[in-house]
PDB file of N, CA and C in Angstrom:
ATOM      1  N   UNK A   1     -74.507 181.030 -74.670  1.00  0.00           N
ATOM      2  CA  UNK A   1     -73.380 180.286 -74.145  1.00  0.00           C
ATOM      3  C   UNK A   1     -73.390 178.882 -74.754  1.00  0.00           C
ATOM      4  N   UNK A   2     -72.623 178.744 -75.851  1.00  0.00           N
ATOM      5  CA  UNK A   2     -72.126 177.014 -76.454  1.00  0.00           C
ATOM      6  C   UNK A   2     -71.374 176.723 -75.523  1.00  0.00           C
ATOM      7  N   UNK A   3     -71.675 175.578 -74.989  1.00  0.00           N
ATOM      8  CA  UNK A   3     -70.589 174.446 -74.358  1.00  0.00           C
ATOM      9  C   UNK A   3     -70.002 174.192 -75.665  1.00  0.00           C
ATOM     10  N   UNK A   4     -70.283 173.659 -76.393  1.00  0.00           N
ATOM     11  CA  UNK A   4     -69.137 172.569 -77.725  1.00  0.00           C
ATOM     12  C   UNK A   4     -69.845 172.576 -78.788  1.00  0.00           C
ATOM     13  N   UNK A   5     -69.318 172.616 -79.735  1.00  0.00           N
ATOM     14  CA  UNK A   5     -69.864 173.076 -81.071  1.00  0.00           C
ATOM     15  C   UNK A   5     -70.180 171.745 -81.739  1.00  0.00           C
ATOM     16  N   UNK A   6     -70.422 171.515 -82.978  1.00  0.00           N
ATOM     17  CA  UNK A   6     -71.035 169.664 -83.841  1.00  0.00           C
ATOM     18  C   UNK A   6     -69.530 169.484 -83.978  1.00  0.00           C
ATOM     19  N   UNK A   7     -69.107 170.743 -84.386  1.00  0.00           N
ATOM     20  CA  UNK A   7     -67.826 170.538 -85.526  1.00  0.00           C
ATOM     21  C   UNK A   7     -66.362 170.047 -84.974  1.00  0.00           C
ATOM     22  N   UNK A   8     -66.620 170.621 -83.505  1.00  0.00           N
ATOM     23  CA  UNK A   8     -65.421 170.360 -82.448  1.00  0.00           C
ATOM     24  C   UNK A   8     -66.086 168.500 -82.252  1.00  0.00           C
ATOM     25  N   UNK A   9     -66.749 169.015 -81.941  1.00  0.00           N
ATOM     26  CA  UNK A   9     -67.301 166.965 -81.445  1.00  0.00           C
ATOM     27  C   UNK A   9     -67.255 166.164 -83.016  1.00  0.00           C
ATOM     28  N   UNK A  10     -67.010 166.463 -83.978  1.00  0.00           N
ATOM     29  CA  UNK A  10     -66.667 165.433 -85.225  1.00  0.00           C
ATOM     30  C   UNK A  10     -65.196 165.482 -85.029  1.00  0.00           C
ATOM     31  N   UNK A  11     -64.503 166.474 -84.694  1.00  0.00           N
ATOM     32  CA  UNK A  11     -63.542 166.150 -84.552  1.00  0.00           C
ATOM     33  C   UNK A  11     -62.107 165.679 -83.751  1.00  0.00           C
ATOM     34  N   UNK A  12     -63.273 165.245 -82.834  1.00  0.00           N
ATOM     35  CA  UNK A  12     -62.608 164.509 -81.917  1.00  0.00           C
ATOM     36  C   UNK A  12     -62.748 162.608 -81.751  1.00  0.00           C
ATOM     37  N   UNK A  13     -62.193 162.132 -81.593  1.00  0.00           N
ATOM     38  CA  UNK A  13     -61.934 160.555 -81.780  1.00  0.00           C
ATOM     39  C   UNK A  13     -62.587 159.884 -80.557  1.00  0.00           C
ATOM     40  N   UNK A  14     -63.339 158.668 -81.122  1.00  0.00           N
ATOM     41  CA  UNK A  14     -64.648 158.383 -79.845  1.00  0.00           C
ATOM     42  C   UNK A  14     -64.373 157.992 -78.803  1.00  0.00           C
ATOM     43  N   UNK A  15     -62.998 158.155 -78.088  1.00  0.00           N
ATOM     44  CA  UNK A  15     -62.184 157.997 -76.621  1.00  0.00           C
ATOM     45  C   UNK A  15     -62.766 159.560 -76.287  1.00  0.00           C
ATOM     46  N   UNK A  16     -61.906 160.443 -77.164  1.00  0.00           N
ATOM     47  CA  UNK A  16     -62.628 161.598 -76.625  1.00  0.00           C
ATOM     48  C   UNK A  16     -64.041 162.271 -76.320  1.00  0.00           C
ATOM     49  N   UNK A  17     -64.805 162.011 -77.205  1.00  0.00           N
ATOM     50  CA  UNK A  17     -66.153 161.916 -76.891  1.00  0.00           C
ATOM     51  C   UNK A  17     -67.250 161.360 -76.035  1.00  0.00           C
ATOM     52  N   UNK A  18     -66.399 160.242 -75.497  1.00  0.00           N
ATOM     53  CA  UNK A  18     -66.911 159.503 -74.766  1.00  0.00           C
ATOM     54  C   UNK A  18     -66.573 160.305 -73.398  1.00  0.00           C
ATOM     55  N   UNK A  19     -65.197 160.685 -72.896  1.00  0.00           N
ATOM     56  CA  UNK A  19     -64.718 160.825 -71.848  1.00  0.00           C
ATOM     57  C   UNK A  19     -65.433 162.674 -72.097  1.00  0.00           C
ATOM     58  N   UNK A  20     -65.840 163.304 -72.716  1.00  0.00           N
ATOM     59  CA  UNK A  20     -66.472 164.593 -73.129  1.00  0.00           C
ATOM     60  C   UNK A  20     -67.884 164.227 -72.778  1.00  0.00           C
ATOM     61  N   UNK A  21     -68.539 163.324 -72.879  1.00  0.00           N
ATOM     62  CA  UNK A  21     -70.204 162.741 -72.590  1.00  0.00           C
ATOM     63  C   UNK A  21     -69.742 162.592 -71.104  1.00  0.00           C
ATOM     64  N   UNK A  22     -69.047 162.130 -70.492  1.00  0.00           N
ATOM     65  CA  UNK A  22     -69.067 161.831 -69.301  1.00  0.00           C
ATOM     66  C   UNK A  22     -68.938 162.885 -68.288  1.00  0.00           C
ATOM     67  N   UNK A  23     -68.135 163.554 -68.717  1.00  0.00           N
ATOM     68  CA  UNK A  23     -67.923 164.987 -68.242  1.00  0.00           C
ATOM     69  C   UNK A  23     -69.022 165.920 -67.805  1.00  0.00           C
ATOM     70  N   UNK A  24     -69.713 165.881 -69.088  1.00  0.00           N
ATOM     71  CA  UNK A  24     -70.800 166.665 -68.783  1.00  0.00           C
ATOM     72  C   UNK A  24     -71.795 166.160 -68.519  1.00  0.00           C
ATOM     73  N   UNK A  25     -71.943 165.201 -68.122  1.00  0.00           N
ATOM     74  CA  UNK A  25     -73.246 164.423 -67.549  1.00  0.00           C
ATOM     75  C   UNK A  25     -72.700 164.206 -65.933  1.00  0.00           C
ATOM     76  N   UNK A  26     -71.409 164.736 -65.527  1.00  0.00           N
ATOM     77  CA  UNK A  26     -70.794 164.357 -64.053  1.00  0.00           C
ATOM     78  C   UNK A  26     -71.371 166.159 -63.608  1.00  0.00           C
ATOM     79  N   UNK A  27     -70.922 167.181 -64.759  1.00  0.00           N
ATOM     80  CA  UNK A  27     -71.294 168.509 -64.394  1.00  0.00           C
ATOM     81  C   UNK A  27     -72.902 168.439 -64.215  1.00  0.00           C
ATOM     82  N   UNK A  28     -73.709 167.695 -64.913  1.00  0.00           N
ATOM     83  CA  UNK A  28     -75.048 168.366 -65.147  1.00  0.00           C
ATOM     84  C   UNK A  28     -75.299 167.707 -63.748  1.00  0.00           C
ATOM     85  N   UNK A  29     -74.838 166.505 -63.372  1.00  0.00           N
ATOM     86  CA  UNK A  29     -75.254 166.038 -62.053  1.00  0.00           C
ATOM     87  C   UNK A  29     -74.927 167.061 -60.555  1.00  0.00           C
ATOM     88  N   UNK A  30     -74.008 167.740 -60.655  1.00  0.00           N
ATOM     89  CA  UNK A  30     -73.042 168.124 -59.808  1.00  0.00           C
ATOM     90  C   UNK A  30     -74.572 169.838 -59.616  1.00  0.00           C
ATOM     91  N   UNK A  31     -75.253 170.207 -60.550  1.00  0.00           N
ATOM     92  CA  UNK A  31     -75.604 170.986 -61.018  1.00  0.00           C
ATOM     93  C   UNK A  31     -77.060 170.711 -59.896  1.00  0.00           C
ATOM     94  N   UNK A  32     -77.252 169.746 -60.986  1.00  0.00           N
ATOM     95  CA  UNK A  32     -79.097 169.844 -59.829  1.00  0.00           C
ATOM     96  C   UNK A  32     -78.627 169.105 -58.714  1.00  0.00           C
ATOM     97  N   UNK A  33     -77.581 167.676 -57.773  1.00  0.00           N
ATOM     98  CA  UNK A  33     -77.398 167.971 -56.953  1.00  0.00           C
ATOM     99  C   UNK A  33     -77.732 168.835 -56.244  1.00  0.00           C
ATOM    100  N   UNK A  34     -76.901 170.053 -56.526  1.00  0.00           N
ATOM    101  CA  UNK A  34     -76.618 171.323 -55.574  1.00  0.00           C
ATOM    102  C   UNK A  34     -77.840 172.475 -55.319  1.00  0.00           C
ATOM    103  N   UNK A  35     -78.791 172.105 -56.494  1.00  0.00           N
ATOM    104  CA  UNK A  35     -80.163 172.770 -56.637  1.00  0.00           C
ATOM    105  C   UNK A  35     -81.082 172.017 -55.544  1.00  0.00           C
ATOM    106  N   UNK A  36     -80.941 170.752 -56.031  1.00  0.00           N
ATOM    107  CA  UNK A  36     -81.734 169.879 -54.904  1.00  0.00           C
ATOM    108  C   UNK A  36     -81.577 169.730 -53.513  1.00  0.00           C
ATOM    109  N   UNK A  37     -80.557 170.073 -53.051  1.00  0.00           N
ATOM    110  CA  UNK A  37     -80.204 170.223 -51.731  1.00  0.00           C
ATOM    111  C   UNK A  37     -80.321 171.714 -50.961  1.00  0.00           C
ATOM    112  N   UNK A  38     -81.169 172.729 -51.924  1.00  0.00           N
ATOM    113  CA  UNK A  38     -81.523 173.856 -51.367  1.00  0.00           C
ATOM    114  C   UNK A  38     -80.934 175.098 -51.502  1.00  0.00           C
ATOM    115  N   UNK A  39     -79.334 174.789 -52.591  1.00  0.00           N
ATOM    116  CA  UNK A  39     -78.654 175.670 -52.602  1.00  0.00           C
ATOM    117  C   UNK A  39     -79.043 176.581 -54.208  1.00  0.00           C
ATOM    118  N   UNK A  40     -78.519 177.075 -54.636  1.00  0.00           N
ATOM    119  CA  UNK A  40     -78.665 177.787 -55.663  1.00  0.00           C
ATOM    120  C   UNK A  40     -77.460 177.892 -56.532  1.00  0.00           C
ATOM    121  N   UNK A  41     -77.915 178.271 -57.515  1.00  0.00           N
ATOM    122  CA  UNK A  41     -76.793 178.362 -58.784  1.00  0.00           C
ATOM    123  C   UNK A  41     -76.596 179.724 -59.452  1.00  0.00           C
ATOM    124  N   UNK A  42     -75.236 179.641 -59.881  1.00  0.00           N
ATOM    125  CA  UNK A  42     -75.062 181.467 -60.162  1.00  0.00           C
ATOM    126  C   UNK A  42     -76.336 181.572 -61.450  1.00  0.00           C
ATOM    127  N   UNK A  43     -75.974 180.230 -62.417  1.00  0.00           N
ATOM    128  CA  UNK A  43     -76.501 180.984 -63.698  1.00  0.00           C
ATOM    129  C   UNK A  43     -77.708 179.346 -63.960  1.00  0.00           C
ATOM    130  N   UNK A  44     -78.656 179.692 -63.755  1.00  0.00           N
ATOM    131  CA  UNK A  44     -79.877 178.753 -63.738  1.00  0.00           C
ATOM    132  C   UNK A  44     -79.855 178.047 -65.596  1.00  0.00           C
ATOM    133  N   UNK A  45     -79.573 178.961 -66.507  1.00  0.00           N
ATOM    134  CA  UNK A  45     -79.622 178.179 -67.640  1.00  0.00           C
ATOM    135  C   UNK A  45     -78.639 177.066 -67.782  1.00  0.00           C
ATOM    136  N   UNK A  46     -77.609 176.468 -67.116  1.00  0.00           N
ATOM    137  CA  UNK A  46     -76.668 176.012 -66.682  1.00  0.00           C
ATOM    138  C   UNK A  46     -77.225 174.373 -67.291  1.00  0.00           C
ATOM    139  N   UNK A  47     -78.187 173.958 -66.460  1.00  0.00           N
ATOM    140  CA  UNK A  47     -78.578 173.098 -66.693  1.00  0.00           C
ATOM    141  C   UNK A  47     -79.473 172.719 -68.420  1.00  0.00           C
ATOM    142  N   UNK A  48     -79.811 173.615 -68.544  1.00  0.00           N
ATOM    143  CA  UNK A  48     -80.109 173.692 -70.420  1.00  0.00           C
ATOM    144  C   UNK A  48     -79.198 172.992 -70.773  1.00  0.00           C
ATOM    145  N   UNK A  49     -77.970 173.794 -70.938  1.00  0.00           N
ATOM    146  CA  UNK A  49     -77.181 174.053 -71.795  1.00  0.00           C
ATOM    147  C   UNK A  49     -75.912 172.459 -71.626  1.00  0.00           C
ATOM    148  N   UNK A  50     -75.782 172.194 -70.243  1.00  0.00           N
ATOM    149  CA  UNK A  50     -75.340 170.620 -69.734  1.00  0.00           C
ATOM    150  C   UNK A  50     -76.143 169.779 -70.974  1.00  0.00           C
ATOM    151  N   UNK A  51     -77.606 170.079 -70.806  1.00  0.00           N
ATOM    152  CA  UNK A  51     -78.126 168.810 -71.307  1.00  0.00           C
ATOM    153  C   UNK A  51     -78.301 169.129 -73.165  1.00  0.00           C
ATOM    154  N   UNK A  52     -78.403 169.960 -73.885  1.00  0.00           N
ATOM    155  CA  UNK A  52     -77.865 170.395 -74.406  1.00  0.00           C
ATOM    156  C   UNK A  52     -76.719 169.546 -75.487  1.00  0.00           C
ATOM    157  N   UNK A  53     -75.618 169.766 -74.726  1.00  0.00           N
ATOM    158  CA  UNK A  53     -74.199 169.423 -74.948  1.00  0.00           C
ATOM    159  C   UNK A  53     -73.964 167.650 -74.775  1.00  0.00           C
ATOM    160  N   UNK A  54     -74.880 167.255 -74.091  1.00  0.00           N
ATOM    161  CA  UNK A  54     -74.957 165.785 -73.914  1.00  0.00           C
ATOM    162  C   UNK A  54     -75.943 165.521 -74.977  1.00  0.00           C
ATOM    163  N   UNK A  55     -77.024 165.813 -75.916  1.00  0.00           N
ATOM    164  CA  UNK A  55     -77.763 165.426 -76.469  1.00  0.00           C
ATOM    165  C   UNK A  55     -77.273 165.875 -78.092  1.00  0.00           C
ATOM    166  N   UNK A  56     -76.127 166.804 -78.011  1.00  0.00           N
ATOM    167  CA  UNK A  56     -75.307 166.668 -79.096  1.00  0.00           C
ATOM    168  C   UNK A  56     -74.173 166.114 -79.552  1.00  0.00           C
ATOM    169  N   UNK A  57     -73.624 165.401 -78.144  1.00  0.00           N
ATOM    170  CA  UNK A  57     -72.433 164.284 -78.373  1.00  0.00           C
ATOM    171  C   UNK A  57     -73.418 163.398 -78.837  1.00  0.00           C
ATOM    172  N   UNK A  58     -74.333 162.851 -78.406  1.00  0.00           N
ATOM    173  CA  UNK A  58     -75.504 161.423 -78.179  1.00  0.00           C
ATOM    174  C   UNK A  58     -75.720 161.535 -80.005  1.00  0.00           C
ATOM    175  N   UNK A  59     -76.156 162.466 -80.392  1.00  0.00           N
ATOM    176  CA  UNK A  59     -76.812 162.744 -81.690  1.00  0.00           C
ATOM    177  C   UNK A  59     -75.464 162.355 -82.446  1.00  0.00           C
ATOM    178  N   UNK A  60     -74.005 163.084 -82.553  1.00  0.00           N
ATOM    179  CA  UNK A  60     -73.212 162.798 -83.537  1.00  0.00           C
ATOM    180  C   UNK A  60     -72.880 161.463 -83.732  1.00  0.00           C
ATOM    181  N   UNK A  61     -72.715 160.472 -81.811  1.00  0.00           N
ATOM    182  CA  UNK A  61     -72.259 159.418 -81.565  1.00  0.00           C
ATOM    183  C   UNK A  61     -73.189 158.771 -82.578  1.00  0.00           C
ATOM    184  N   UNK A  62     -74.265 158.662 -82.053  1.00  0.00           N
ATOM    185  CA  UNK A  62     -75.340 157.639 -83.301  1.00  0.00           C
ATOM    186  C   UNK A  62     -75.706 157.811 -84.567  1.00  0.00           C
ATOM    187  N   UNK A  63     -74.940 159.315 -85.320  1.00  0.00           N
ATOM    188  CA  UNK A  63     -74.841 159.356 -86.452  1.00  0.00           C
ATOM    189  C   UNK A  63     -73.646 158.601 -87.099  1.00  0.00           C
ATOM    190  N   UNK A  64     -72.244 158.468 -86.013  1.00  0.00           N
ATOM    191  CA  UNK A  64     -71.189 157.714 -86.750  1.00  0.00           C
ATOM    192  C   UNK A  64     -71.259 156.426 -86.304  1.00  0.00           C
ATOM    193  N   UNK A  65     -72.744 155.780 -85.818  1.00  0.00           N
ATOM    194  CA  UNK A  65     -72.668 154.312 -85.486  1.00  0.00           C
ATOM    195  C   UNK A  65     -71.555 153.864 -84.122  1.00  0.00           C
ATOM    196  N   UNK A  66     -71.491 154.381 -83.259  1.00  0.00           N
ATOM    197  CA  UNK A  66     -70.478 154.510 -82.358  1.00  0.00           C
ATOM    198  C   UNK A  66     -71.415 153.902 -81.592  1.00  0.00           C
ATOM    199  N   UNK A  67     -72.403 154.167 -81.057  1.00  0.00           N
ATOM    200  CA  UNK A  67     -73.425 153.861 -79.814  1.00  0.00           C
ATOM    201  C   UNK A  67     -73.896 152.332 -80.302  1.00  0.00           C
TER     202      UNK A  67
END
């Protein structure tokens, strides 16, 4: 399961990327939240794949000097 590919995140403009980093750092929260409070999650790799997707916006951002 890809959340977002390099190639989709180069080609998006760093408003979008930014508001795409935020996103999924609001999901990955929303994620263990709901773990931490005792409940459970359908699909446990969930959280991988959140962080993942945030550490490949992070990577392109500081390859185009954006950060």
């Amino acid at each position: 399961m890809v959340l977002i590919r390099p190639s989709e995140i180069r080609k998006m403009n760093k408003e979008q990327r930014i508001r795409k980093l935020e996103e999924f750092k609001q999901k990955l929260f929303n994620v263990k939240s709901e773990l931490a409070s005792g409940g459970s999650i359908q699909n446990p790799s969930q959280i991988q794949e959140y962080k993942k997707a945030i550490a490949k916006i992070l990577s392109i951002m500081t390859e185009l000097d954006e950060i």
